[in-house]
PDB file of N, CA and C in Angstrom:
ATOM      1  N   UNK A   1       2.276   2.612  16.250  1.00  0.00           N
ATOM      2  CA  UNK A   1       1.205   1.815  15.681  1.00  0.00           C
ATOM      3  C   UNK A   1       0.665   2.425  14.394  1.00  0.00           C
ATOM      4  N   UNK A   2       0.692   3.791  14.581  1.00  0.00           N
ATOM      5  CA  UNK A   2       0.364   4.023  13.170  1.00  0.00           C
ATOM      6  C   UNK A   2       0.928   3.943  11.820  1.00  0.00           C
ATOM      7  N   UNK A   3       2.818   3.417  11.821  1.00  0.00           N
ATOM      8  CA  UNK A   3       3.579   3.950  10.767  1.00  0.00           C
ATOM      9  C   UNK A   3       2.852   3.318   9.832  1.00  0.00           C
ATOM     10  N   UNK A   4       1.723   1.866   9.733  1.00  0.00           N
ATOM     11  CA  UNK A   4       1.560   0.882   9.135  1.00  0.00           C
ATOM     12  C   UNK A   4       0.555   1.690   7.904  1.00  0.00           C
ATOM     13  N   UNK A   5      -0.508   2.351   8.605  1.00  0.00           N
ATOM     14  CA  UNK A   5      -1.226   3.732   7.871  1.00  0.00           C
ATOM     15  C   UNK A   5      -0.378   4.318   7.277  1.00  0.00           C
ATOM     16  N   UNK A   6       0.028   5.555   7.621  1.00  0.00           N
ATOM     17  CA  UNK A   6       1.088   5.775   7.322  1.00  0.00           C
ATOM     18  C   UNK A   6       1.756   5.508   5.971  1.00  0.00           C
ATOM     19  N   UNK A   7       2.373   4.889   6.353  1.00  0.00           N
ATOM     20  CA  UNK A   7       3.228   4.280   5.474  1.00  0.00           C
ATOM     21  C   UNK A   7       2.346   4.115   3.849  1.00  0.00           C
ATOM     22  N   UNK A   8       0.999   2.914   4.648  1.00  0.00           N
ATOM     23  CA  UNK A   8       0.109   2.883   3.270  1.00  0.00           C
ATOM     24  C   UNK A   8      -0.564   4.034   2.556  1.00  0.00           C
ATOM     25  N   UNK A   9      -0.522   5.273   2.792  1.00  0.00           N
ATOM     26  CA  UNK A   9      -0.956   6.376   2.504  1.00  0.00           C
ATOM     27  C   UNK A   9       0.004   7.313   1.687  1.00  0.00           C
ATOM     28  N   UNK A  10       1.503   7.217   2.023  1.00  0.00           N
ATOM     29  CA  UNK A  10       2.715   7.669   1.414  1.00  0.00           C
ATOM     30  C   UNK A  10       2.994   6.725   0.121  1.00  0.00           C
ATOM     31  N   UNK A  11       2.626   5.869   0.234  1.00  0.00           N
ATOM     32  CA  UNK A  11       3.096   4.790  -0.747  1.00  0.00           C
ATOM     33  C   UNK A  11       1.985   4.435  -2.308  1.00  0.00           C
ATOM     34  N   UNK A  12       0.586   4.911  -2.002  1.00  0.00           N
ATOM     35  CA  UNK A  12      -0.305   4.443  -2.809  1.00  0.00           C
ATOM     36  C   UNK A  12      -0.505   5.959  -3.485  1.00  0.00           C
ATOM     37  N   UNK A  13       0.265   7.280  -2.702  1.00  0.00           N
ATOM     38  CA  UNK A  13      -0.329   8.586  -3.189  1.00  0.00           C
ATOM     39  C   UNK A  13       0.574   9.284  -4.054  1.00  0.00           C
ATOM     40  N   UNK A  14       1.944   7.787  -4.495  1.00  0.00           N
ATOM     41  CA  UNK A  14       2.983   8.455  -5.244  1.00  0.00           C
ATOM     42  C   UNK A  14       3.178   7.419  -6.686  1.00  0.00           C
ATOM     43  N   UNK A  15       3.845   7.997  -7.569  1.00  0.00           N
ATOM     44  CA  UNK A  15       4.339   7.408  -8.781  1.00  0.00           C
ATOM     45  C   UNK A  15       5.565   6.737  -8.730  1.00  0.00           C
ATOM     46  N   UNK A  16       6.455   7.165  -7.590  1.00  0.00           N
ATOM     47  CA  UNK A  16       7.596   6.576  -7.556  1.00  0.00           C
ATOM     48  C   UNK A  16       8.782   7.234  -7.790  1.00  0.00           C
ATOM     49  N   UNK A  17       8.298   8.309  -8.435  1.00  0.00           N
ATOM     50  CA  UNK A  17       9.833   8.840  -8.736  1.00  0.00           C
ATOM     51  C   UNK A  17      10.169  10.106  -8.267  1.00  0.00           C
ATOM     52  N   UNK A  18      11.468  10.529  -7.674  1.00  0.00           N
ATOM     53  CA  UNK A  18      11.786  11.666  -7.006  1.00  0.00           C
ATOM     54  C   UNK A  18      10.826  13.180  -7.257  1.00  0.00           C
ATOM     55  N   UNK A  19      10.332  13.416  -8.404  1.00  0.00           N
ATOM     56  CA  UNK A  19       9.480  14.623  -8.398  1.00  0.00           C
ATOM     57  C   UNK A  19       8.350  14.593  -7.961  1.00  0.00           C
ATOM     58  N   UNK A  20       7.418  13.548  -7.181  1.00  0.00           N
ATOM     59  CA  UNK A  20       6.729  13.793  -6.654  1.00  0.00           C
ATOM     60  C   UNK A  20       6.796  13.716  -5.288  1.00  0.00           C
ATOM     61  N   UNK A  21       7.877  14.724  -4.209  1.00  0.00           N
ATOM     62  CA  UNK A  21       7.729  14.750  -3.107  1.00  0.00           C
ATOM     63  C   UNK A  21       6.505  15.707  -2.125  1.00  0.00           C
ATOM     64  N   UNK A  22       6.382  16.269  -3.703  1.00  0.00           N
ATOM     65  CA  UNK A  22       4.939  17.122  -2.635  1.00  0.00           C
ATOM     66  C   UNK A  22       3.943  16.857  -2.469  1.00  0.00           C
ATOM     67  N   UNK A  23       3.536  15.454  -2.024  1.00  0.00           N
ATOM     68  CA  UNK A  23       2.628  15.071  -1.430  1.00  0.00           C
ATOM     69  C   UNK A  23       1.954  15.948  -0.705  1.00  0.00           C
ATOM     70  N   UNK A  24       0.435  15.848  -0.291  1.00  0.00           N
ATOM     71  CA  UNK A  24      -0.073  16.593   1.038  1.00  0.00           C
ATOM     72  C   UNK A  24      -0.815  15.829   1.596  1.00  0.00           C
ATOM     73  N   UNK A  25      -0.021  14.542   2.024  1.00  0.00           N
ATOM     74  CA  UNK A  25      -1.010  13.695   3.594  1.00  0.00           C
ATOM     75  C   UNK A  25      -1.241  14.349   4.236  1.00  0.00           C
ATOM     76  N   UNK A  26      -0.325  15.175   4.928  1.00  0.00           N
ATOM     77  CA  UNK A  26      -0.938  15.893   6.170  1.00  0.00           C
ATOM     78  C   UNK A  26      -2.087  15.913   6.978  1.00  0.00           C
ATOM     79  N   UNK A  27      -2.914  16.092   6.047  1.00  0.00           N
ATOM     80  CA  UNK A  27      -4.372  15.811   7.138  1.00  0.00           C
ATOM     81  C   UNK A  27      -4.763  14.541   7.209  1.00  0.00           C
ATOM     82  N   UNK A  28      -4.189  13.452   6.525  1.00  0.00           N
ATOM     83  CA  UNK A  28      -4.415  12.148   6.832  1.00  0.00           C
ATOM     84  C   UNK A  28      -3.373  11.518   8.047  1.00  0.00           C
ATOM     85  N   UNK A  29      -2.182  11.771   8.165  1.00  0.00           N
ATOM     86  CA  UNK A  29      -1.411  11.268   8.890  1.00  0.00           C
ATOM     87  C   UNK A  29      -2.036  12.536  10.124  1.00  0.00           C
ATOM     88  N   UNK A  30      -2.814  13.393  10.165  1.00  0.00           N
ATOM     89  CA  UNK A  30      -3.275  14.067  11.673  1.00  0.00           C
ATOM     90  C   UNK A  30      -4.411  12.852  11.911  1.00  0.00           C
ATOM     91  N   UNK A  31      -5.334  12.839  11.406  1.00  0.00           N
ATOM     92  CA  UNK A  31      -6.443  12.005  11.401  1.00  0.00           C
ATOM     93  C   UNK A  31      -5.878  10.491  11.617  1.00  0.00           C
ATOM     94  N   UNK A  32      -5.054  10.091  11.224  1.00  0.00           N
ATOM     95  CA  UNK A  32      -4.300   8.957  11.738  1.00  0.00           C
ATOM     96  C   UNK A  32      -3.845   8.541  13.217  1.00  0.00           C
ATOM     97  N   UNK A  33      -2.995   9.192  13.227  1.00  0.00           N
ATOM     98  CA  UNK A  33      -2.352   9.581  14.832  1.00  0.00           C
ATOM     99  C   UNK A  33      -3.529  10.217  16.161  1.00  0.00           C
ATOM    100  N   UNK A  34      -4.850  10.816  15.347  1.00  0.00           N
ATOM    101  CA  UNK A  34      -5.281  10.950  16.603  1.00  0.00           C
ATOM    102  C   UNK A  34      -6.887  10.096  16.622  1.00  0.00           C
ATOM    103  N   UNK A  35      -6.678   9.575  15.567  1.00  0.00           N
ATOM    104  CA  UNK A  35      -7.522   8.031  16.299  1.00  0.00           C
ATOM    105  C   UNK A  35      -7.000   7.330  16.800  1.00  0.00           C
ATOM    106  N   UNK A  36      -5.636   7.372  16.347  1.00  0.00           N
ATOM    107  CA  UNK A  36      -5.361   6.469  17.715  1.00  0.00           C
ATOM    108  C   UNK A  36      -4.906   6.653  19.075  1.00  0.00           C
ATOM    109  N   UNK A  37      -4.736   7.939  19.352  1.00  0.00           N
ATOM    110  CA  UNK A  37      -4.691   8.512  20.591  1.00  0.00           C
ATOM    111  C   UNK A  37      -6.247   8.344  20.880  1.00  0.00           C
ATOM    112  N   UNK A  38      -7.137   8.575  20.522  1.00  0.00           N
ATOM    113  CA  UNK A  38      -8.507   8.661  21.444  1.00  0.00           C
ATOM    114  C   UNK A  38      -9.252   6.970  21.081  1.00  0.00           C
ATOM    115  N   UNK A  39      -7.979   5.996  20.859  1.00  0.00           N
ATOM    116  CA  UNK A  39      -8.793   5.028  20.810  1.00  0.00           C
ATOM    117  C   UNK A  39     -10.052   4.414  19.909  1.00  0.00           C
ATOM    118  N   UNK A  40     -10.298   5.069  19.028  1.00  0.00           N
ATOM    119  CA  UNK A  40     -11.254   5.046  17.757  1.00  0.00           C
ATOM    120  C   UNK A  40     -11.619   3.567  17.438  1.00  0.00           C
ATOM    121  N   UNK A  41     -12.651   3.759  17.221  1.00  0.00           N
ATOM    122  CA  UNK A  41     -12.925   1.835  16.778  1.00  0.00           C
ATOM    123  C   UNK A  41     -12.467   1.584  15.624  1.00  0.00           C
ATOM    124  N   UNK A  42     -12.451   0.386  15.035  1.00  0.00           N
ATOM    125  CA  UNK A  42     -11.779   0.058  13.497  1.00  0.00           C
ATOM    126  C   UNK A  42     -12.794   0.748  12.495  1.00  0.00           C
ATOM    127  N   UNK A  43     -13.780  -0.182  12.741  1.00  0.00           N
ATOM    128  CA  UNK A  43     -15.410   0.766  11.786  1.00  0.00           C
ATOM    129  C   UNK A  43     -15.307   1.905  11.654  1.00  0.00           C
ATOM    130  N   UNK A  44     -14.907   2.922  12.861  1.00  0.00           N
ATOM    131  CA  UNK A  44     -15.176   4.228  12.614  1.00  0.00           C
ATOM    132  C   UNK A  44     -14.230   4.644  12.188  1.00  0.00           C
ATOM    133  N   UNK A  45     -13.059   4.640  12.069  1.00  0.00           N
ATOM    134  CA  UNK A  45     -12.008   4.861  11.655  1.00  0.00           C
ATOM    135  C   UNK A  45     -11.599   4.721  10.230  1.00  0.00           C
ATOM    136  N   UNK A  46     -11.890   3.233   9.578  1.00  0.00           N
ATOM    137  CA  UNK A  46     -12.418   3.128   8.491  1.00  0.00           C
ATOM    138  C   UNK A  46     -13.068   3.974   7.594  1.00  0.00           C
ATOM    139  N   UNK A  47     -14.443   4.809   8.085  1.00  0.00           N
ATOM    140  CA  UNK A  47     -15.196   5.627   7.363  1.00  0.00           C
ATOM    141  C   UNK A  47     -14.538   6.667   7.044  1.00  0.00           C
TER     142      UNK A  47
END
């Protein structure tokens, strides 16, 4: 359920072209995955 995050977070945090693979979601795709393990409301999740 989350790739949809995910996904939108990998996609809006790049230019497009092979030299920028060093992204650092990381703490967004943690914060991702464990709202939705504990069920998080949309609102709060949102913030």
């Amino acid at each position: 359920m989350a790739v949809w995050w995910l996904d939108i977070a990998r996609f809006s945090d790049t230019v497009g072209y092979h030299g920028d693979q060093n992204q650092r979601i990381f703490p967004y795709r943690d914060y991702v995955i464990e709202s939705f393990k504990t069920n998080k409301r949309f609102d709060q999740f949102m913030i």
